[in-house]
N, C-alpha and C. Protein backbone atom coordinates (compact mmCIF):
# COMPACT_ATOMS: atom_id res chain seq x y z
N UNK A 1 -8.20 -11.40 22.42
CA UNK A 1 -7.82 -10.18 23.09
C UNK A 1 -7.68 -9.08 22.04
N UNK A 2 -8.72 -7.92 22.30
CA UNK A 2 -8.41 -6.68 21.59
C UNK A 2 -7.02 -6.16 21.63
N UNK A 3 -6.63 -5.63 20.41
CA UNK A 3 -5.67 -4.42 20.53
C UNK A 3 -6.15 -3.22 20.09
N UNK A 4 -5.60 -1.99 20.69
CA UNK A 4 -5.80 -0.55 20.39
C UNK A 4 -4.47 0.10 19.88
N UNK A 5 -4.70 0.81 18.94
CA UNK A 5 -3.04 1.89 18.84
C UNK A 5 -3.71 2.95 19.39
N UNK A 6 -2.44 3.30 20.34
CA UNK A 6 -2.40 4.91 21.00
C UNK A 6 -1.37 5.39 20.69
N UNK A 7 -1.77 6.80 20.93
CA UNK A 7 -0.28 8.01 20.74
C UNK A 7 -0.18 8.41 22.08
N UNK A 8 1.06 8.76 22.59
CA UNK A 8 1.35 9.16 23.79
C UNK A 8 0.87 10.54 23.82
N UNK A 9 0.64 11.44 24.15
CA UNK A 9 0.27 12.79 24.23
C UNK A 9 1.81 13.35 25.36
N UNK A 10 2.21 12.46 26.46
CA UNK A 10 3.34 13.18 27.17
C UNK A 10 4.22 12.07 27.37
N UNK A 11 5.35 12.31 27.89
CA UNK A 11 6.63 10.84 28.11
C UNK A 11 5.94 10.57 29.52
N UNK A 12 5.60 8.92 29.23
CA UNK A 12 5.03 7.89 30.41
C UNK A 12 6.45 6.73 30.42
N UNK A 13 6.26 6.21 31.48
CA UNK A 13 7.37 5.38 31.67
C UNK A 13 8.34 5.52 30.45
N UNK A 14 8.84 4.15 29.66
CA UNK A 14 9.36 4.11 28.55
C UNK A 14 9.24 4.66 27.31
N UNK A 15 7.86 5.26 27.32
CA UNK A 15 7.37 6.05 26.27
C UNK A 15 7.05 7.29 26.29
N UNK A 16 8.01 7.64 24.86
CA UNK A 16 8.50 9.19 24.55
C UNK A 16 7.08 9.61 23.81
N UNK A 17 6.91 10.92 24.36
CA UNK A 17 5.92 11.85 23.48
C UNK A 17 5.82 11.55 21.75
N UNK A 18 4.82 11.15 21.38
CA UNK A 18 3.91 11.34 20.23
C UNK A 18 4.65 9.67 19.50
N UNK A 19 4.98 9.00 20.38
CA UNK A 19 5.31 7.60 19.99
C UNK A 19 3.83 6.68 19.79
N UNK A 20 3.82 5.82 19.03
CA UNK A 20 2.44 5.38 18.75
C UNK A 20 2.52 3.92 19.03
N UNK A 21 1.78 2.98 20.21
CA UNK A 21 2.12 1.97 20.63
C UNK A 21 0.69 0.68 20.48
N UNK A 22 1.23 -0.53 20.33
CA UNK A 22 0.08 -1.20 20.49
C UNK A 22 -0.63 -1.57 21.36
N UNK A 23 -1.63 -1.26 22.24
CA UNK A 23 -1.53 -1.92 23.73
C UNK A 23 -2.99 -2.37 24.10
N UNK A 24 -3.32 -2.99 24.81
CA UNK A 24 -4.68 -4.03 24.85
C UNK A 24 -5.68 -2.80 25.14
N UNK A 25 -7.05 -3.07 24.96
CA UNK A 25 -8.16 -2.55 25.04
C UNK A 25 -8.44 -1.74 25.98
N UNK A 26 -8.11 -2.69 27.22
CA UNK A 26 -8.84 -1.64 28.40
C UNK A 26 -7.21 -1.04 29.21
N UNK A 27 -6.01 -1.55 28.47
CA UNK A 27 -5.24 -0.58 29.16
C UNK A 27 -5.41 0.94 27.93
N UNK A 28 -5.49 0.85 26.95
CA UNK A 28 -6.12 1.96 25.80
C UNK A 28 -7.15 3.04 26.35
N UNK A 29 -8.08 2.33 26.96
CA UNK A 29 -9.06 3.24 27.43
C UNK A 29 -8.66 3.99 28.68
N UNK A 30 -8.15 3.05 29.46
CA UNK A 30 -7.04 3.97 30.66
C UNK A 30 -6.30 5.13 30.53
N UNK A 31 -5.32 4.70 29.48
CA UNK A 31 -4.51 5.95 29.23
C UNK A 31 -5.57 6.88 28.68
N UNK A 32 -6.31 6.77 28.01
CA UNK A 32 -7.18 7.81 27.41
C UNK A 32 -7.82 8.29 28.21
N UNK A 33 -8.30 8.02 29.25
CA UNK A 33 -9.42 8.69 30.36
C UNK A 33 -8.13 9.65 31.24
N UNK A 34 -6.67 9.04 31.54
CA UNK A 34 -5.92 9.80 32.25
C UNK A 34 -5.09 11.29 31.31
N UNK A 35 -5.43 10.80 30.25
CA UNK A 35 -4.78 12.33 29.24
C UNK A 35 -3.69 11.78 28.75
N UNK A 36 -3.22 10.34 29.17
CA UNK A 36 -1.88 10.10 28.92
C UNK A 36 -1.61 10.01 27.62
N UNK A 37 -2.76 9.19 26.57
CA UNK A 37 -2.70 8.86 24.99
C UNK A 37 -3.72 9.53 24.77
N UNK A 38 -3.86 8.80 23.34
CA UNK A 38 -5.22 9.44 22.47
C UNK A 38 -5.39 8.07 21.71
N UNK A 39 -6.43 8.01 21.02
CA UNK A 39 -6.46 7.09 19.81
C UNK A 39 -5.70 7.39 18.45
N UNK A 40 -5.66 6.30 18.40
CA UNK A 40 -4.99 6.38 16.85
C UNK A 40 -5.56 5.49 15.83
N UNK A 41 -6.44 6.63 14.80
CA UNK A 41 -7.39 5.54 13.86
C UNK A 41 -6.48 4.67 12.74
N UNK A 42 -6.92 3.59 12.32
CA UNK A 42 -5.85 2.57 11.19
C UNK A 42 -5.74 3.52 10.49
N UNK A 43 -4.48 3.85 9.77
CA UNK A 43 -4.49 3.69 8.57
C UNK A 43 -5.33 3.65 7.15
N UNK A 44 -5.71 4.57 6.47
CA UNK A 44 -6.84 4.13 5.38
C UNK A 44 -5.87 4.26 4.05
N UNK A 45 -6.34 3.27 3.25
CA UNK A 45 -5.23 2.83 2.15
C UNK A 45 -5.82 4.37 1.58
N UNK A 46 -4.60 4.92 0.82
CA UNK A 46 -4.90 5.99 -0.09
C UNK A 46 -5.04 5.59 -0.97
N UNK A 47 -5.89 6.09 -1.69
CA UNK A 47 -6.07 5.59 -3.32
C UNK A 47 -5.23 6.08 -4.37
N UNK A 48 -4.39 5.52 -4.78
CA UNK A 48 -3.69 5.53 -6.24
C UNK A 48 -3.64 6.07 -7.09
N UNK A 49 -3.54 7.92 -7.24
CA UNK A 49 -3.99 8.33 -8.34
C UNK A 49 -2.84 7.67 -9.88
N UNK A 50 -3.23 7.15 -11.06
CA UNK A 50 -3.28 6.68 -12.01
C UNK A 50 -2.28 7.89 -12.55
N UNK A 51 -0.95 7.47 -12.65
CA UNK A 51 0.46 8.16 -13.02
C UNK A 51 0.63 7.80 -14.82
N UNK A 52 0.30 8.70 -15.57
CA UNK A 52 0.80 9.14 -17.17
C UNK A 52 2.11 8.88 -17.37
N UNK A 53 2.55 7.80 -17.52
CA UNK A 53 4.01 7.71 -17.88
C UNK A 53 4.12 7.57 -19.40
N UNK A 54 4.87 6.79 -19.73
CA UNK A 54 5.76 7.41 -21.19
C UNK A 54 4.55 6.42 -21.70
N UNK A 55 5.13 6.94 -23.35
CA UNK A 55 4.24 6.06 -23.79
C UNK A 55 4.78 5.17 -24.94
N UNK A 56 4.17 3.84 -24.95
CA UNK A 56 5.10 3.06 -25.80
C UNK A 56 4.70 2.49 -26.74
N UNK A 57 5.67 2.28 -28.00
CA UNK A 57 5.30 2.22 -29.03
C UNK A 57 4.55 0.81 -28.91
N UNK A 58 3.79 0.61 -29.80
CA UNK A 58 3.53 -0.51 -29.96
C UNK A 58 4.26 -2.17 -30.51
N UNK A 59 4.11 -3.28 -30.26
CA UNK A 59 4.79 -4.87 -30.61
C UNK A 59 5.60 -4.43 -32.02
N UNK A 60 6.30 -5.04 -32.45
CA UNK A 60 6.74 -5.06 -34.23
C UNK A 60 5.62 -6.05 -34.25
N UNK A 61 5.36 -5.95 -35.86
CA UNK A 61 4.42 -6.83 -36.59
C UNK A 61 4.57 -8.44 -36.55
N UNK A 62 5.94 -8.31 -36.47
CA UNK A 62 6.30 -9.90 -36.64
C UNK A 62 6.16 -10.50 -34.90
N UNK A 63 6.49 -9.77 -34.01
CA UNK A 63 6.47 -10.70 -32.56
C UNK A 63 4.87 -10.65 -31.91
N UNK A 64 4.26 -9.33 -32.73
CA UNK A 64 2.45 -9.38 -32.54
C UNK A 64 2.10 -11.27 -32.85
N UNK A 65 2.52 -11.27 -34.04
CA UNK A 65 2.15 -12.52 -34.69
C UNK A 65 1.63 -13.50 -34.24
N UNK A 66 3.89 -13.82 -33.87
CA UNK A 66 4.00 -15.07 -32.86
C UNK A 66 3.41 -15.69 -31.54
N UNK A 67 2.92 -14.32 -30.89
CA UNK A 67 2.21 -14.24 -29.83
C UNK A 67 0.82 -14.73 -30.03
N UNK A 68 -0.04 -14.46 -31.39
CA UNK A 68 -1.73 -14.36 -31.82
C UNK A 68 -1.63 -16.00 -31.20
N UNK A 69 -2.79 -16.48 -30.85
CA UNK A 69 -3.47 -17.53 -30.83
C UNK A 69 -3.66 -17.94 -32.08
N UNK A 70 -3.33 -19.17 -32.47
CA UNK A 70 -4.00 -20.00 -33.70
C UNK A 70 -5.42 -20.36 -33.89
N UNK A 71 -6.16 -19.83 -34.52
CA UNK A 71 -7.41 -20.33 -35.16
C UNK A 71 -7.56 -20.88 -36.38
N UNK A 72 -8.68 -21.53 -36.43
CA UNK A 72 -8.91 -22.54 -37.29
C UNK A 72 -9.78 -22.10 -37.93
């Protein structure tokens, strides 16, 4: 079973104006043909603009070390 999100466009039964609800497919298309909702597209992830924070010093020499991998 499909689901649709709608927005109410006016107060219908229990639901207050510009409330956004989940409701099956062809009751979705109902309200939409009567004026009652509208669609409501997902969500699109925003992309992340890449935040300049502080900047840090680098390891001490000695815990760089301990950390290196051993080679032979």
């Amino acid at each position: 079973m499909f689901r649709c999100r709608v927005k109410f466009l006016v107060d219908w039964r229990e639901c207050m104006r510009d409330d956004i609800k989940t409701v099956r497919k062809n009751d979705a298309r109902e309200l939409v043909e009567q004026g009652i909702a509208a669609y409501v597209k997902p969500n699109k992830q925003e992309e992340k603009k890449f935040k300049k924070g502080k900047e840090f010093k680098g390891a001490p020499s000695d815990k760089m070390l301990k950390g290196a991998p051993i080679t032979k």
